[in-house]
Structures are given as structure tokens and as C-alpha cells.
C-alpha atoms as a PDB file:
ATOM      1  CA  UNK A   1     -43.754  67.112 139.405  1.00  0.00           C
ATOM      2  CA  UNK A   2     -46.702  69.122 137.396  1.00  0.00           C
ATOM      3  CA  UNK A   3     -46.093  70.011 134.029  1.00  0.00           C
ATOM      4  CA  UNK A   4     -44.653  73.899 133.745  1.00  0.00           C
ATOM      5  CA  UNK A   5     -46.497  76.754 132.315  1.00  0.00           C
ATOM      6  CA  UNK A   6     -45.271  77.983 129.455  1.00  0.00           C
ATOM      7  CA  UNK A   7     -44.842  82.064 129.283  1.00  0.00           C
ATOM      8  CA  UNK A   8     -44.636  82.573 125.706  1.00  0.00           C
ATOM      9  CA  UNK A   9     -43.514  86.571 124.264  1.00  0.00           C
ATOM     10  CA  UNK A  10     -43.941  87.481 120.602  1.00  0.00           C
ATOM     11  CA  UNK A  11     -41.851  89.797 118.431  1.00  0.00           C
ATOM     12  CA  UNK A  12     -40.040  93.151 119.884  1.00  0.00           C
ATOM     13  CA  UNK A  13     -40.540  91.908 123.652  1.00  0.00           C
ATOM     14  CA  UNK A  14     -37.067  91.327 123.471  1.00  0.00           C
ATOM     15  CA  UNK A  15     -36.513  94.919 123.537  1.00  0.00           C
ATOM     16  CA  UNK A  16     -38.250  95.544 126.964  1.00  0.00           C
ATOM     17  CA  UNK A  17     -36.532  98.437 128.804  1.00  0.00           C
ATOM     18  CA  UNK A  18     -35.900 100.142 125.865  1.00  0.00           C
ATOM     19  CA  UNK A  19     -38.614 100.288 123.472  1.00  0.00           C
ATOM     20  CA  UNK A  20     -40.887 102.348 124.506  1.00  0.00           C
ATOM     21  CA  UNK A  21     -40.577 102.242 127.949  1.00  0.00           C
ATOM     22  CA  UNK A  22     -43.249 104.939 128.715  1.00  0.00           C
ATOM     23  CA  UNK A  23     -45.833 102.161 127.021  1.00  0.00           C
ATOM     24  CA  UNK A  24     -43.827  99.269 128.100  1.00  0.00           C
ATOM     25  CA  UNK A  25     -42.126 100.181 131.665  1.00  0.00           C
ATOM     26  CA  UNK A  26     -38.353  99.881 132.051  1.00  0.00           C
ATOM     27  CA  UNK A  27     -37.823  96.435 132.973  1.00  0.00           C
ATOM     28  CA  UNK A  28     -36.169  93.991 131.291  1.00  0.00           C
ATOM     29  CA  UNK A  29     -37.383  91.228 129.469  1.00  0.00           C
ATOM     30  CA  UNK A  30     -35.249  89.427 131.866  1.00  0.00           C
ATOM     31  CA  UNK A  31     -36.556  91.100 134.867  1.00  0.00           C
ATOM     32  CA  UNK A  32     -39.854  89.814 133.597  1.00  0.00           C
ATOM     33  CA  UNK A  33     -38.926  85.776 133.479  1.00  0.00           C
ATOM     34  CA  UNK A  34     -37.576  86.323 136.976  1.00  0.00           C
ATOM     35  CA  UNK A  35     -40.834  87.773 137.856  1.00  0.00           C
ATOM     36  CA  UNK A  36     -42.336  84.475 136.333  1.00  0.00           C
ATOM     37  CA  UNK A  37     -40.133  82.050 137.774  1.00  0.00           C
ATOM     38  CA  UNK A  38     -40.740  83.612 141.377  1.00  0.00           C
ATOM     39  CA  UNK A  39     -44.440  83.782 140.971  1.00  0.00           C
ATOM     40  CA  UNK A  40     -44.480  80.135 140.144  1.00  0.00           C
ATOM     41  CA  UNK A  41     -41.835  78.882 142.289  1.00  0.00           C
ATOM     42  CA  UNK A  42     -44.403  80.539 145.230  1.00  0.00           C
ATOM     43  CA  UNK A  43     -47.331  78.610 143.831  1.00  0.00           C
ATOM     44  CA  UNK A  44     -45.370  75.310 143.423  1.00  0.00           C
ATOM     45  CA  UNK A  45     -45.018  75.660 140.036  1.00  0.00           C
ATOM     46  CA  UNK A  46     -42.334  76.127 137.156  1.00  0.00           C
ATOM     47  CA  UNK A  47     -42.230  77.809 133.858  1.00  0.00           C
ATOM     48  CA  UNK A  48     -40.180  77.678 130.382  1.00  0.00           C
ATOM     49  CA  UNK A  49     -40.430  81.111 129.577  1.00  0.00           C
ATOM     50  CA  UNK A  50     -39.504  81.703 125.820  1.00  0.00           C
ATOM     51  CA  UNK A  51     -39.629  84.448 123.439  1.00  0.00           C
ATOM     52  CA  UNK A  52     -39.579  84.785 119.442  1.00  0.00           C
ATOM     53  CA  UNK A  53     -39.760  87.403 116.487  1.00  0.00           C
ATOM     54  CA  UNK A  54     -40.746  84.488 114.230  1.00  0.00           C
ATOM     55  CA  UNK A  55     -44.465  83.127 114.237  1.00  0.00           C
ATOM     56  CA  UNK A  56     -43.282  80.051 113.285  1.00  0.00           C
ATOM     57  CA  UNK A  57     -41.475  79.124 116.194  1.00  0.00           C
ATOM     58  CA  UNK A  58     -44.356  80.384 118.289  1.00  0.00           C
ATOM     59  CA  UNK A  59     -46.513  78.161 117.084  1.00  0.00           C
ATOM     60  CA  UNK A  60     -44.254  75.387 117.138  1.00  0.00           C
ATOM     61  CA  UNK A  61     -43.967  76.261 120.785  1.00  0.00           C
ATOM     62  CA  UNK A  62     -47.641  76.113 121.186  1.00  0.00           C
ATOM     63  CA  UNK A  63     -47.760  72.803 119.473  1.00  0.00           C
ATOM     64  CA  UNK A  64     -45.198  71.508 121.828  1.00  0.00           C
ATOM     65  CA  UNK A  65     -47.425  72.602 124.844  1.00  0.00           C
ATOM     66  CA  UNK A  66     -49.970  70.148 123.805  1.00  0.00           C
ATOM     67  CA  UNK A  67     -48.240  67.987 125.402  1.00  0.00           C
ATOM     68  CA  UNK A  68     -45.550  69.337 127.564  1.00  0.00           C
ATOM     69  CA  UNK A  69     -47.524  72.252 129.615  1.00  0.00           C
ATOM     70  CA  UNK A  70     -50.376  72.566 131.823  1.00  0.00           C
ATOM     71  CA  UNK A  71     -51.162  75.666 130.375  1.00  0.00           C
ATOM     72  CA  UNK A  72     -49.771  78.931 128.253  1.00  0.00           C
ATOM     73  CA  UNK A  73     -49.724  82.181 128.966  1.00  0.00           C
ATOM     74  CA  UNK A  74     -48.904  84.224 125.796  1.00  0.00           C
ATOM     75  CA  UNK A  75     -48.228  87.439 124.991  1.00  0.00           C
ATOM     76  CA  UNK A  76     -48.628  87.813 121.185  1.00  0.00           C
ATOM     77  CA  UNK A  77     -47.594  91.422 121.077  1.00  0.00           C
ATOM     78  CA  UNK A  78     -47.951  92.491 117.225  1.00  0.00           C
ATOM     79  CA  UNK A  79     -48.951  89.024 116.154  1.00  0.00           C
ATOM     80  CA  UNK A  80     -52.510  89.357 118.051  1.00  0.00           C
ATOM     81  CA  UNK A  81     -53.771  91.442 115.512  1.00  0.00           C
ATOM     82  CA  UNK A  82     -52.767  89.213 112.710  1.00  0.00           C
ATOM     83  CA  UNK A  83     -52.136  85.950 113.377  1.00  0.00           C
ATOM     84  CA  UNK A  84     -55.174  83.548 112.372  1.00  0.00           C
ATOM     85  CA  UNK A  85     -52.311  80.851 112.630  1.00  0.00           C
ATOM     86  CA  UNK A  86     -51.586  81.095 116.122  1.00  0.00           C
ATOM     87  CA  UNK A  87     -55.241  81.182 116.543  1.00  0.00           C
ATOM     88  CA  UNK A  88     -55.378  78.032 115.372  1.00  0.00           C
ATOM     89  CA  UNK A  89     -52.806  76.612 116.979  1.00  0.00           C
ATOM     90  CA  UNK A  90     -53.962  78.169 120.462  1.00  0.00           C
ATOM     91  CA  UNK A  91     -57.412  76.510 119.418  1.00  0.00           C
ATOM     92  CA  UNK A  92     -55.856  73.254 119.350  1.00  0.00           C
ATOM     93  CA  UNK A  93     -53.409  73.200 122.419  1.00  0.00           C
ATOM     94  CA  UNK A  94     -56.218  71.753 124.964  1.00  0.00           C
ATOM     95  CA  UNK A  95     -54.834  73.677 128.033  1.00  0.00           C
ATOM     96  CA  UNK A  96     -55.981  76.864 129.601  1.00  0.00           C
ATOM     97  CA  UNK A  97     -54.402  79.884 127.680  1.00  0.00           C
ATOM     98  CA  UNK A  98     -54.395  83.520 129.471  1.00  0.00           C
ATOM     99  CA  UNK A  99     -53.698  86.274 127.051  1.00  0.00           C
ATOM    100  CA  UNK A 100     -50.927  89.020 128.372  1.00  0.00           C
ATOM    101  CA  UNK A 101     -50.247  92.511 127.910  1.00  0.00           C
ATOM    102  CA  UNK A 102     -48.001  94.530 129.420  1.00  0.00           C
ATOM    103  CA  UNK A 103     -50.307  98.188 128.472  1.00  0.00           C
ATOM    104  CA  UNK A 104     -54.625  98.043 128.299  1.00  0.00           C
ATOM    105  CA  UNK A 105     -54.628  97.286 124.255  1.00  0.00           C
ATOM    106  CA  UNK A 106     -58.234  99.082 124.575  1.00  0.00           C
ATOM    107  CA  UNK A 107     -56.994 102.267 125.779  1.00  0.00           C
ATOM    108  CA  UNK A 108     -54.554 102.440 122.570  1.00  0.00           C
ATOM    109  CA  UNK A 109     -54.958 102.675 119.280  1.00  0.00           C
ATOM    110  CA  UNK A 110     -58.410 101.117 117.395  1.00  0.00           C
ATOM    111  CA  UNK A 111     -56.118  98.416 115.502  1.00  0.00           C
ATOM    112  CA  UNK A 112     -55.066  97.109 118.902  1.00  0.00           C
ATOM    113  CA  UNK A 113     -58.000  96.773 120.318  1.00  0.00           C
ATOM    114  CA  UNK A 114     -58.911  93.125 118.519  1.00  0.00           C
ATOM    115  CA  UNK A 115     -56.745  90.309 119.081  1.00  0.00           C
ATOM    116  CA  UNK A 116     -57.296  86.996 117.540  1.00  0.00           C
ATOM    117  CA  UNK A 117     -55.511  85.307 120.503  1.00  0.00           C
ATOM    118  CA  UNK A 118     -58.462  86.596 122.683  1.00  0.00           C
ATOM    119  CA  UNK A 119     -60.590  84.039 120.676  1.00  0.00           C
ATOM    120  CA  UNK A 120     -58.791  81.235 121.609  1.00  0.00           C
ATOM    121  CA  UNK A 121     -57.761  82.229 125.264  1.00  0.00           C
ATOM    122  CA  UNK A 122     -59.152  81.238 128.761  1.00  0.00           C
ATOM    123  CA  UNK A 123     -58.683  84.947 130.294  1.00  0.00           C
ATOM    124  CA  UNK A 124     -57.202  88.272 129.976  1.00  0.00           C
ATOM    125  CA  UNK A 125     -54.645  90.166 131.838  1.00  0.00           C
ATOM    126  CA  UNK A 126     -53.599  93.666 130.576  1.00  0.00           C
ATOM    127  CA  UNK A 127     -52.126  96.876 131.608  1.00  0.00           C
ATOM    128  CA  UNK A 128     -50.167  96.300 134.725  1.00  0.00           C
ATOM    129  CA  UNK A 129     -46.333  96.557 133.146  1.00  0.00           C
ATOM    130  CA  UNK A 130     -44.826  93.242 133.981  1.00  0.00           C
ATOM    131  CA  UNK A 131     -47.082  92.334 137.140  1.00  0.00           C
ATOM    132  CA  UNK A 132     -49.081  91.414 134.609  1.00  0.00           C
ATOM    133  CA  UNK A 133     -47.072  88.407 133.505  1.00  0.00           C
ATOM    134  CA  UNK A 134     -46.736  87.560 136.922  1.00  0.00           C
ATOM    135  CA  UNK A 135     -50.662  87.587 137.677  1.00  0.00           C
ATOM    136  CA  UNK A 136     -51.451  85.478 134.439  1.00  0.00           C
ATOM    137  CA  UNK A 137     -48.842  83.135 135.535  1.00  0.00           C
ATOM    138  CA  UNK A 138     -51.322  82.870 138.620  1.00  0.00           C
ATOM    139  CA  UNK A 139     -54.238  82.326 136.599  1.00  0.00           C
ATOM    140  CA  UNK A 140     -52.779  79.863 134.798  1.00  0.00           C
ATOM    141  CA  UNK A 141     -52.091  77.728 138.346  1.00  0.00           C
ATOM    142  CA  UNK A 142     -55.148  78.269 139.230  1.00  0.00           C
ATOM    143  CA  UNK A 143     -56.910  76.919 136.475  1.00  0.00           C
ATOM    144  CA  UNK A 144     -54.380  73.801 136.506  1.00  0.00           C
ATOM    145  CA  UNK A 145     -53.936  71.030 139.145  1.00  0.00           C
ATOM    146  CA  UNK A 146     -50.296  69.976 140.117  1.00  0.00           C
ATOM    147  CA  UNK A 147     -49.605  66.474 138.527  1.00  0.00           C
END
């Protein structure tokens, strides 16, 4: 069996459904691994789908999919426009990484509209609520051959 994508969710995203939820939509983070799990499941593939508050753990996860993942989608959230650590770490994974965003970080405010994660990351897929998880899940198959 291929290696699993990991779908990796920085701080708040825990609070999908209610944060928000004319930026952020109304489904759950839950509804959004589901989503995931489906898309991949369709395509053959798997996914560990994780989420954190704490950069630390992020970037331990990241570290781990150096060797355990074909590729990582991640959704930084806040840490995107901050994090020169899990720049680095994305820099050093060695598998496709697809940047996520539930909203278009260019159509919102000027601080949002950098991410350091965008450095390190194969693609981009923003603004499309939680499809967009799903759809970088795809591009992350796509860019990665079944073991």
C-alpha cells in the first residue's frame, strides 16, 4: 500500500463551524477529514489527517512525513504569516506540499496575503470552504505514485 498523505491544520481550525463561519463556512473540522478520507479513498489513497495549536508539533509532524508520507497538504492558518520554522521544515520534507485555505488569503486583509509556507509548497489551493481540502488532497495524488 502507498504511503498516506498527510492533511495537516494549524491553530483555531479546530473551531471550524463556529469561528467565523461567514469566512470559514459551517462545517466541521470533522466534516472536513471525512471530506479527506473520501476524496482519497476514491483515488486509492489514505490520509492521517491531524491538527495542532502548537507549531511545535506541526513541525514535528512535518518531520515525520519525511519519511512516512507521499506528500502534505497543510493548512498553516495563522502560522503562514509567521512561521520561518515550518518553512524550514516544509523545505526539508522532500515530498510534494500543496498549501490550503479554506477563504482566498489575497482577497483579505494585506497581512494575509504573504505566507511563508507558499515558499516551500508545490501548489496552492484557496477559497473554496472545505472543497478545498478535498481538491489539494487531489493534487497531492496526482503529483505522487501509489507504492
Amino acid at each position: 500500500m502507498s504511503k498516506p498523505i498527510y492533511v495537516l491544520s494549524g491553530p483555531n481550525l479546530n473551531l471550524l463551524g463556529v469561528r467565523e463561519p461567514e469566512i470559514y463556512g459551517h462545517q466541521t473540522l470533522d466534516d472536513v477529514k471525512r471530506l479527506c478520507e473520501a476524496r482519497a479513498a476514491a483515488l486509492g489513497r489514505s490520509v492521517v489527517f491531524r491538527q495542532s495549536n502548537h507549531e511545535g508539533e506541526l513541525i514535528d509532524w512535518i518531520q515525520e512525513a519525511r519519511t512516512e508520507a507521499s506528500a502534505v497538504v497543510i493548512n498553516p492558518a495563522g502560522y503562514g504569516h509567521t512561521s520561518v520554522a515550518i518553512l524550514d521544515a516544509l523545505k526539508a520534507v522532500g515530498v510534494p506540499v500543496i498549501e490550503c485555505h479554506l477563504s482566498n488569503p489575497a482577497s483579505r486583509e494585506a497581512f494575509r496575503r504573504k505566507t511563508y509556507v507558499s515558499l516551500a509548497a508545490t501548489g496552492l489551493v484557496s477559497g473554496f470552504g472545505a472543497a478545498s481540502y478535498e481538491l489539494a488532497v487531489e493534487a497531492a495524488a496526482g503529483l505522487t505514485r501509489p507504492a
